[in-house]
N, C-alpha and C. Protein backbone atom coordinates (compact mmCIF):
# COMPACT_ATOMS: atom_id res chain seq x y z
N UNK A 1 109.21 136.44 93.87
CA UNK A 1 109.63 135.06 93.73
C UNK A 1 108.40 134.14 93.88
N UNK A 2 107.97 133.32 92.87
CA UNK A 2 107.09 131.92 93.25
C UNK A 2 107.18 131.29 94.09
N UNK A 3 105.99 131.10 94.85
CA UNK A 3 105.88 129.72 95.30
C UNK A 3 106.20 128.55 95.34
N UNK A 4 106.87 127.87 95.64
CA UNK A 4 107.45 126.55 94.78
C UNK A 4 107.11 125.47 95.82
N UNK A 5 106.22 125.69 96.39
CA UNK A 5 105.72 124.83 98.00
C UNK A 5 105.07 123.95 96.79
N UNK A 6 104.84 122.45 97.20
CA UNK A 6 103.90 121.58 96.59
C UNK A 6 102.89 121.30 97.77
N UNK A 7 101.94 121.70 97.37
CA UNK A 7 100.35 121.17 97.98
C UNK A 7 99.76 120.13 98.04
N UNK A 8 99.21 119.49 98.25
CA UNK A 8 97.79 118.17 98.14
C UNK A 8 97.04 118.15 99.04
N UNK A 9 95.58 118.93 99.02
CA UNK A 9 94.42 118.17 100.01
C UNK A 9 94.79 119.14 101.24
N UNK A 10 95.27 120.44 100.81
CA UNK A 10 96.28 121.18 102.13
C UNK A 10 97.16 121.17 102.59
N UNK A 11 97.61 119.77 102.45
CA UNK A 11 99.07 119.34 103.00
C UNK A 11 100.34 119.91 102.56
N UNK A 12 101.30 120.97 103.03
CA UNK A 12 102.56 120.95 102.41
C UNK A 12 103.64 119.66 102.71
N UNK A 13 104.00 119.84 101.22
CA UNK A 13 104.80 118.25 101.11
C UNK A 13 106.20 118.78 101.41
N UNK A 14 107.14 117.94 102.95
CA UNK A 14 107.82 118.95 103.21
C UNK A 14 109.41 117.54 103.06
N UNK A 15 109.02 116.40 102.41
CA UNK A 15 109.72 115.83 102.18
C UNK A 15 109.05 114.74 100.97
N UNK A 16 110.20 114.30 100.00
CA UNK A 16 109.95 113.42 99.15
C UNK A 16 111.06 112.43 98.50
N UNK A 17 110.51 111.24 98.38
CA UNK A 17 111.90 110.04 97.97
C UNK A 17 111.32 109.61 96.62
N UNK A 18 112.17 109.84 95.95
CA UNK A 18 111.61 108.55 94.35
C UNK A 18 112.11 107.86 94.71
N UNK A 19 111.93 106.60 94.09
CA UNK A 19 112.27 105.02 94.62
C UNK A 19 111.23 104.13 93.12
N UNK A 20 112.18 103.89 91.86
CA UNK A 20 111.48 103.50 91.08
C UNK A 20 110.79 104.47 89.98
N UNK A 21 109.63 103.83 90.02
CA UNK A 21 108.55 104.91 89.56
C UNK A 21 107.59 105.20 89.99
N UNK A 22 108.38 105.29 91.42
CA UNK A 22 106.93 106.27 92.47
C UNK A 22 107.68 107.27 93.21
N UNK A 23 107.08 107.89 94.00
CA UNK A 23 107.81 108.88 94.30
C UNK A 23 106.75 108.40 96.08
N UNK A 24 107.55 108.60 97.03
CA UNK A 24 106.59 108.60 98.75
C UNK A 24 106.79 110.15 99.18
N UNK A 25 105.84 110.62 99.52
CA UNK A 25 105.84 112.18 100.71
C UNK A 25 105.67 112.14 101.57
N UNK A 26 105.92 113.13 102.20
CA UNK A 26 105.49 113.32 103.46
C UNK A 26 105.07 114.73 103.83
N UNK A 27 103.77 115.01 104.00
CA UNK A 27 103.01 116.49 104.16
C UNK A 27 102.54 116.84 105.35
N UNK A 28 102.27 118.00 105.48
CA UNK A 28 101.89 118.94 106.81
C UNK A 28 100.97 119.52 107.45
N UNK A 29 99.81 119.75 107.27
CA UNK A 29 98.66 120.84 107.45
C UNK A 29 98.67 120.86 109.71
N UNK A 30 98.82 122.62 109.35
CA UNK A 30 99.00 122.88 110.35
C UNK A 30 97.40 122.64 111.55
N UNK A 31 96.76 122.89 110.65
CA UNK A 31 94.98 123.24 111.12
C UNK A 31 94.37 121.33 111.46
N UNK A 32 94.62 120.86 110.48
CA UNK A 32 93.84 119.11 110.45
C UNK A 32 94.77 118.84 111.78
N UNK A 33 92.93 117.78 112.62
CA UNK A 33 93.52 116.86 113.39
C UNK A 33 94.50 115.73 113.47
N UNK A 34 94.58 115.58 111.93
CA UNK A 34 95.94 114.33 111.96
C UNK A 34 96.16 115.17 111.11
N UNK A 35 97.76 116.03 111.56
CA UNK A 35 98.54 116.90 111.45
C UNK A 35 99.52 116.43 109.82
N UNK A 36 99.76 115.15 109.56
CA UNK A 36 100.97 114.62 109.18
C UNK A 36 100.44 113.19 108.18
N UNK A 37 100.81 113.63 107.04
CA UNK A 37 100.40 112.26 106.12
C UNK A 37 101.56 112.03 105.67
N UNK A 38 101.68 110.52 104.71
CA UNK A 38 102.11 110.14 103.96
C UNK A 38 101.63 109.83 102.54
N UNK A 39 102.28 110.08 101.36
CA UNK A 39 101.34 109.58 100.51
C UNK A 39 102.58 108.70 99.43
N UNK A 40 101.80 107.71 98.97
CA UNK A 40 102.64 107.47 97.66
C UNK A 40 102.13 108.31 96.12
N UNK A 41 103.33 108.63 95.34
CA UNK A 41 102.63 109.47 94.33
C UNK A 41 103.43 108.37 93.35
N UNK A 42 102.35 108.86 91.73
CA UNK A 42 102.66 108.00 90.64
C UNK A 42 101.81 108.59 89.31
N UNK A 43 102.75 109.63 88.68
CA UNK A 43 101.83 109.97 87.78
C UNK A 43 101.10 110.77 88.26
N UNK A 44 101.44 111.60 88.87
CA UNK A 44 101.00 113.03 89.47
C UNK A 44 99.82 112.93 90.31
N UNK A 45 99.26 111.67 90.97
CA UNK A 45 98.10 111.34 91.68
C UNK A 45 98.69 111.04 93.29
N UNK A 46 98.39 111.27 94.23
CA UNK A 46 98.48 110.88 95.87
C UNK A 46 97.67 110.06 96.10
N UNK A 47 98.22 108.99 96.70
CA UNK A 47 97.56 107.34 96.97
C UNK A 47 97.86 106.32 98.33
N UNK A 48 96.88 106.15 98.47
CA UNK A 48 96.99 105.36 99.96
C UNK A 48 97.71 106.56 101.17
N UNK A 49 97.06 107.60 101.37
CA UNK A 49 97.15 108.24 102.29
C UNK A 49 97.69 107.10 103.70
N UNK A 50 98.49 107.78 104.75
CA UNK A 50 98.76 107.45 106.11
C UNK A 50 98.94 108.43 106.38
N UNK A 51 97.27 109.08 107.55
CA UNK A 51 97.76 110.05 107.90
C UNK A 51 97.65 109.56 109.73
N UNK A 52 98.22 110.93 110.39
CA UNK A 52 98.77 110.47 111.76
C UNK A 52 98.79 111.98 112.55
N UNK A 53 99.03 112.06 113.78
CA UNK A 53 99.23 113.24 114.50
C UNK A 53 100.24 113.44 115.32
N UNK A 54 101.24 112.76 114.91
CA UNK A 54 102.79 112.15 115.41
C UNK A 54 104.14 112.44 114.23
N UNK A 55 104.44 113.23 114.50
CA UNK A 55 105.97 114.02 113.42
C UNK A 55 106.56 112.66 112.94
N UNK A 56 106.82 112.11 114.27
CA UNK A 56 108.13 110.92 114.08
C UNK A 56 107.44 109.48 113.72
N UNK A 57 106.21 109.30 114.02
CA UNK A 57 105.16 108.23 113.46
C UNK A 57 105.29 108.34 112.15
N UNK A 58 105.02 109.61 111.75
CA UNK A 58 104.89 109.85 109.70
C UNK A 58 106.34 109.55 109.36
N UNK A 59 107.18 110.42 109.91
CA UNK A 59 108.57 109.80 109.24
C UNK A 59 108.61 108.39 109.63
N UNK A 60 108.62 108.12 110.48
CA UNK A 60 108.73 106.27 110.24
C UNK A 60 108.03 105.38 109.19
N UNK A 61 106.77 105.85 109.43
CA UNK A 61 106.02 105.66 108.10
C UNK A 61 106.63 105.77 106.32
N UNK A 62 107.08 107.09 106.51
CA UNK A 62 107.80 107.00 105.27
C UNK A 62 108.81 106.13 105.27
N UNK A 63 109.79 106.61 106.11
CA UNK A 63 111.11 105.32 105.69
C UNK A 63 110.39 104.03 105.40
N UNK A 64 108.98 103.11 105.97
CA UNK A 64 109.02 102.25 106.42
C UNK A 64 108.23 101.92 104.66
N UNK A 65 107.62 103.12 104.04
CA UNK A 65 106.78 102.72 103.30
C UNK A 65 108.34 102.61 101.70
N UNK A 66 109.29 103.54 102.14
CA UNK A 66 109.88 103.28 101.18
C UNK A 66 110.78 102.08 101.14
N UNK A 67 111.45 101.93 102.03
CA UNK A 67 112.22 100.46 102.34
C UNK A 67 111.12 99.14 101.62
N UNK A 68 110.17 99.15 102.36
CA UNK A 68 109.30 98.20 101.37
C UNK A 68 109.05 98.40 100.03
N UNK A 69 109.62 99.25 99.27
CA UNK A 69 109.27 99.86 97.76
C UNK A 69 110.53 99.10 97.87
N UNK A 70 111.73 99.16 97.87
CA UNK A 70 113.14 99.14 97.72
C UNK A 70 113.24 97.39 97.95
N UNK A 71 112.67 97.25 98.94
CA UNK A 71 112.78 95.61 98.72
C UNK A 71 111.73 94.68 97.85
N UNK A 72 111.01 94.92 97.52
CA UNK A 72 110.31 94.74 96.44
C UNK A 72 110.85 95.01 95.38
N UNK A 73 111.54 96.09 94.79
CA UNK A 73 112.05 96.07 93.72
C UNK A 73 113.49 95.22 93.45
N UNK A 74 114.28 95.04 94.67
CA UNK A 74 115.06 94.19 95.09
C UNK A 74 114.72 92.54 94.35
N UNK A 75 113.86 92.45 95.05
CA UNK A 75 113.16 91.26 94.46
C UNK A 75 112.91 90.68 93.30
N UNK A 76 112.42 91.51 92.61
CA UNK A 76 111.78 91.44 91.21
C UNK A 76 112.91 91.89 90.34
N UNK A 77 114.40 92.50 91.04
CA UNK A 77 115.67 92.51 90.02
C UNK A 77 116.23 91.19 90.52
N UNK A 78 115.90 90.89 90.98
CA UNK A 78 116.50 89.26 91.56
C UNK A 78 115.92 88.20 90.47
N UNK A 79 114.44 88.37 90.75
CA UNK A 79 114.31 87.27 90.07
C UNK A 79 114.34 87.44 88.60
N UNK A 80 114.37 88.52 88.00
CA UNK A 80 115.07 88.41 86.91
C UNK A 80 116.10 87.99 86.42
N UNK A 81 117.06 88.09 87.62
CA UNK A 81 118.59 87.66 86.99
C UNK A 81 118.28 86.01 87.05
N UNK A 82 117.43 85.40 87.78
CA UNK A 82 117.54 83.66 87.94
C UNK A 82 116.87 83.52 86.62
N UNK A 83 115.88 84.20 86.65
CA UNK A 83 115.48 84.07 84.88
C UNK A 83 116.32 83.70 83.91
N UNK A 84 117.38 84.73 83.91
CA UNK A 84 117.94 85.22 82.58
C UNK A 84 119.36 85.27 83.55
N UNK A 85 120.03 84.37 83.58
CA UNK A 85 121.16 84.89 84.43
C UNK A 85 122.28 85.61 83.41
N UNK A 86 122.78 84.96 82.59
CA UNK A 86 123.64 86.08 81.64
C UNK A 86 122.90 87.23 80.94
N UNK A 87 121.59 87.19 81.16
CA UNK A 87 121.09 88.85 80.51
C UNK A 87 121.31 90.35 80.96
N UNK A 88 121.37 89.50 82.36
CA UNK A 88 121.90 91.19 83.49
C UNK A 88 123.71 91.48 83.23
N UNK A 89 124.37 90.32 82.57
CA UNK A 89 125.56 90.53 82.74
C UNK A 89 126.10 91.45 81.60
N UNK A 90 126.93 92.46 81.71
CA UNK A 90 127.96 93.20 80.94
C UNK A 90 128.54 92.17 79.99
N UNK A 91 128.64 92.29 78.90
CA UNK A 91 128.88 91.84 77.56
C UNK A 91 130.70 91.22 77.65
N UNK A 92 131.34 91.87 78.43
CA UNK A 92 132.75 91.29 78.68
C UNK A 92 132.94 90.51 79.58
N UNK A 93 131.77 90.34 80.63
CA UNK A 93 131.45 89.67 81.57
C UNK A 93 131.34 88.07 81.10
N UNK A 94 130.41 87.84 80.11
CA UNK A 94 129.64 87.49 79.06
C UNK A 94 130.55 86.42 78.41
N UNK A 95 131.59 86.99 78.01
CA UNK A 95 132.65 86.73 77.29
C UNK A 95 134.01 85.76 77.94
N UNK A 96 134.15 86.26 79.20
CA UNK A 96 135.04 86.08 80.32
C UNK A 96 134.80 84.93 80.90
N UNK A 97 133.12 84.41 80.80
CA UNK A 97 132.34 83.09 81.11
C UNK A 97 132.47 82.01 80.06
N UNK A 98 132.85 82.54 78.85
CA UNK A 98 132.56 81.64 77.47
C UNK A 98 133.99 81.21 77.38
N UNK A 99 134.98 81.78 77.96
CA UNK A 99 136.26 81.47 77.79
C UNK A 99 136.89 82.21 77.06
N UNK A 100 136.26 83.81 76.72
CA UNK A 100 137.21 84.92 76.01
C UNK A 100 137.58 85.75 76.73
N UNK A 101 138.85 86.18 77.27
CA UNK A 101 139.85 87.63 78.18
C UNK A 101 140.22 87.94 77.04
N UNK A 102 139.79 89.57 76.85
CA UNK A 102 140.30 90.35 76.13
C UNK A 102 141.63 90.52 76.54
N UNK A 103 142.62 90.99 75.89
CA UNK A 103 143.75 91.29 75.82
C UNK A 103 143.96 92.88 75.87
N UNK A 104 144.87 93.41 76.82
CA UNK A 104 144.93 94.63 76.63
C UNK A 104 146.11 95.35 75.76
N UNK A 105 145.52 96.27 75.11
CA UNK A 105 145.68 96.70 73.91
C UNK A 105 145.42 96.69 72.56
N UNK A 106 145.04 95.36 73.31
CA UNK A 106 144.56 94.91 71.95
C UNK A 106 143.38 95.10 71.17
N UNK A 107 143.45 94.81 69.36
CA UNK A 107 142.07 95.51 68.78
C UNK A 107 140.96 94.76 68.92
N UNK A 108 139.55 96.00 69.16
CA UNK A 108 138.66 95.75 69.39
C UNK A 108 137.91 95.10 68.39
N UNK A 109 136.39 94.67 69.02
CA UNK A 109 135.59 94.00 67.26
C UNK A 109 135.72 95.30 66.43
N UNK A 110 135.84 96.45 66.17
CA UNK A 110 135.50 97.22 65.18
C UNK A 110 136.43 97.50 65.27
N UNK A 111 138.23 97.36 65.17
CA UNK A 111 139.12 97.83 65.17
C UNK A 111 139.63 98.74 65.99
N UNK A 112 138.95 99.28 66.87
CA UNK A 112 139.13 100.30 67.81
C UNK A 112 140.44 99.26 69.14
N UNK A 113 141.10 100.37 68.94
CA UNK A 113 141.93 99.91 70.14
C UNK A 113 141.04 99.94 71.77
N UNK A 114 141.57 98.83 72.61
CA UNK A 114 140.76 99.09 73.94
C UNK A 114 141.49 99.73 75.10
């Protein structure tokens, strides 16, 4: 059976979150004085290392580095919608604002029943 451990720099990566289009780890090396990194990955590269010699320091680290990914992206879907406020909306949504309720059963734009 293969290996299927992921490596970097020695480190086994013994946890990982996508969040977007990055992905955060968290790796191991038993031998290094700071036992425990974090990394953000993107496109198959490890970036901005946090490394540490504390188990529960690195996991905090991670949660702490992904929550800030998550609210940031939070953000920037926010301010899109003030942008563009009917662009984020569902098309019946859309409709429901303009003063059209579909009717149920009734035929669709292409004849299709709904």
């Amino acid at each position: 059976m293969a290996d299927r451990r992921r490596i970097n720099s020695g480190y086994v990566i013994t946890a990982s979150v996508p969040v977007g289009n990055k992905e955060f780890v968290l790796g191991v090396h038993k031998t290094a004085p700071e036992q425990y990194v974090t990394w953000e990955c993107k496109d198959g590269d490890y970036i901005w290392g946090h490394y540490t010699d504390s188990p529960l320091k690195a996991l905090k680290d991670l949660c702490g580095r992904i929550m800030e990914e998550v609210e940031y992206l939070e953000m920037k879907e926010q301010e899109a919608a003030e942008r563009n406020p009917e662009g984020n909306q569902p098309e019946s949504r859309q409709r429901h604002r303009q003063g059209y309720l579909p009717i149920p059963g009734a035929q669709g734009e292409r004849g299709q029943e709904r």
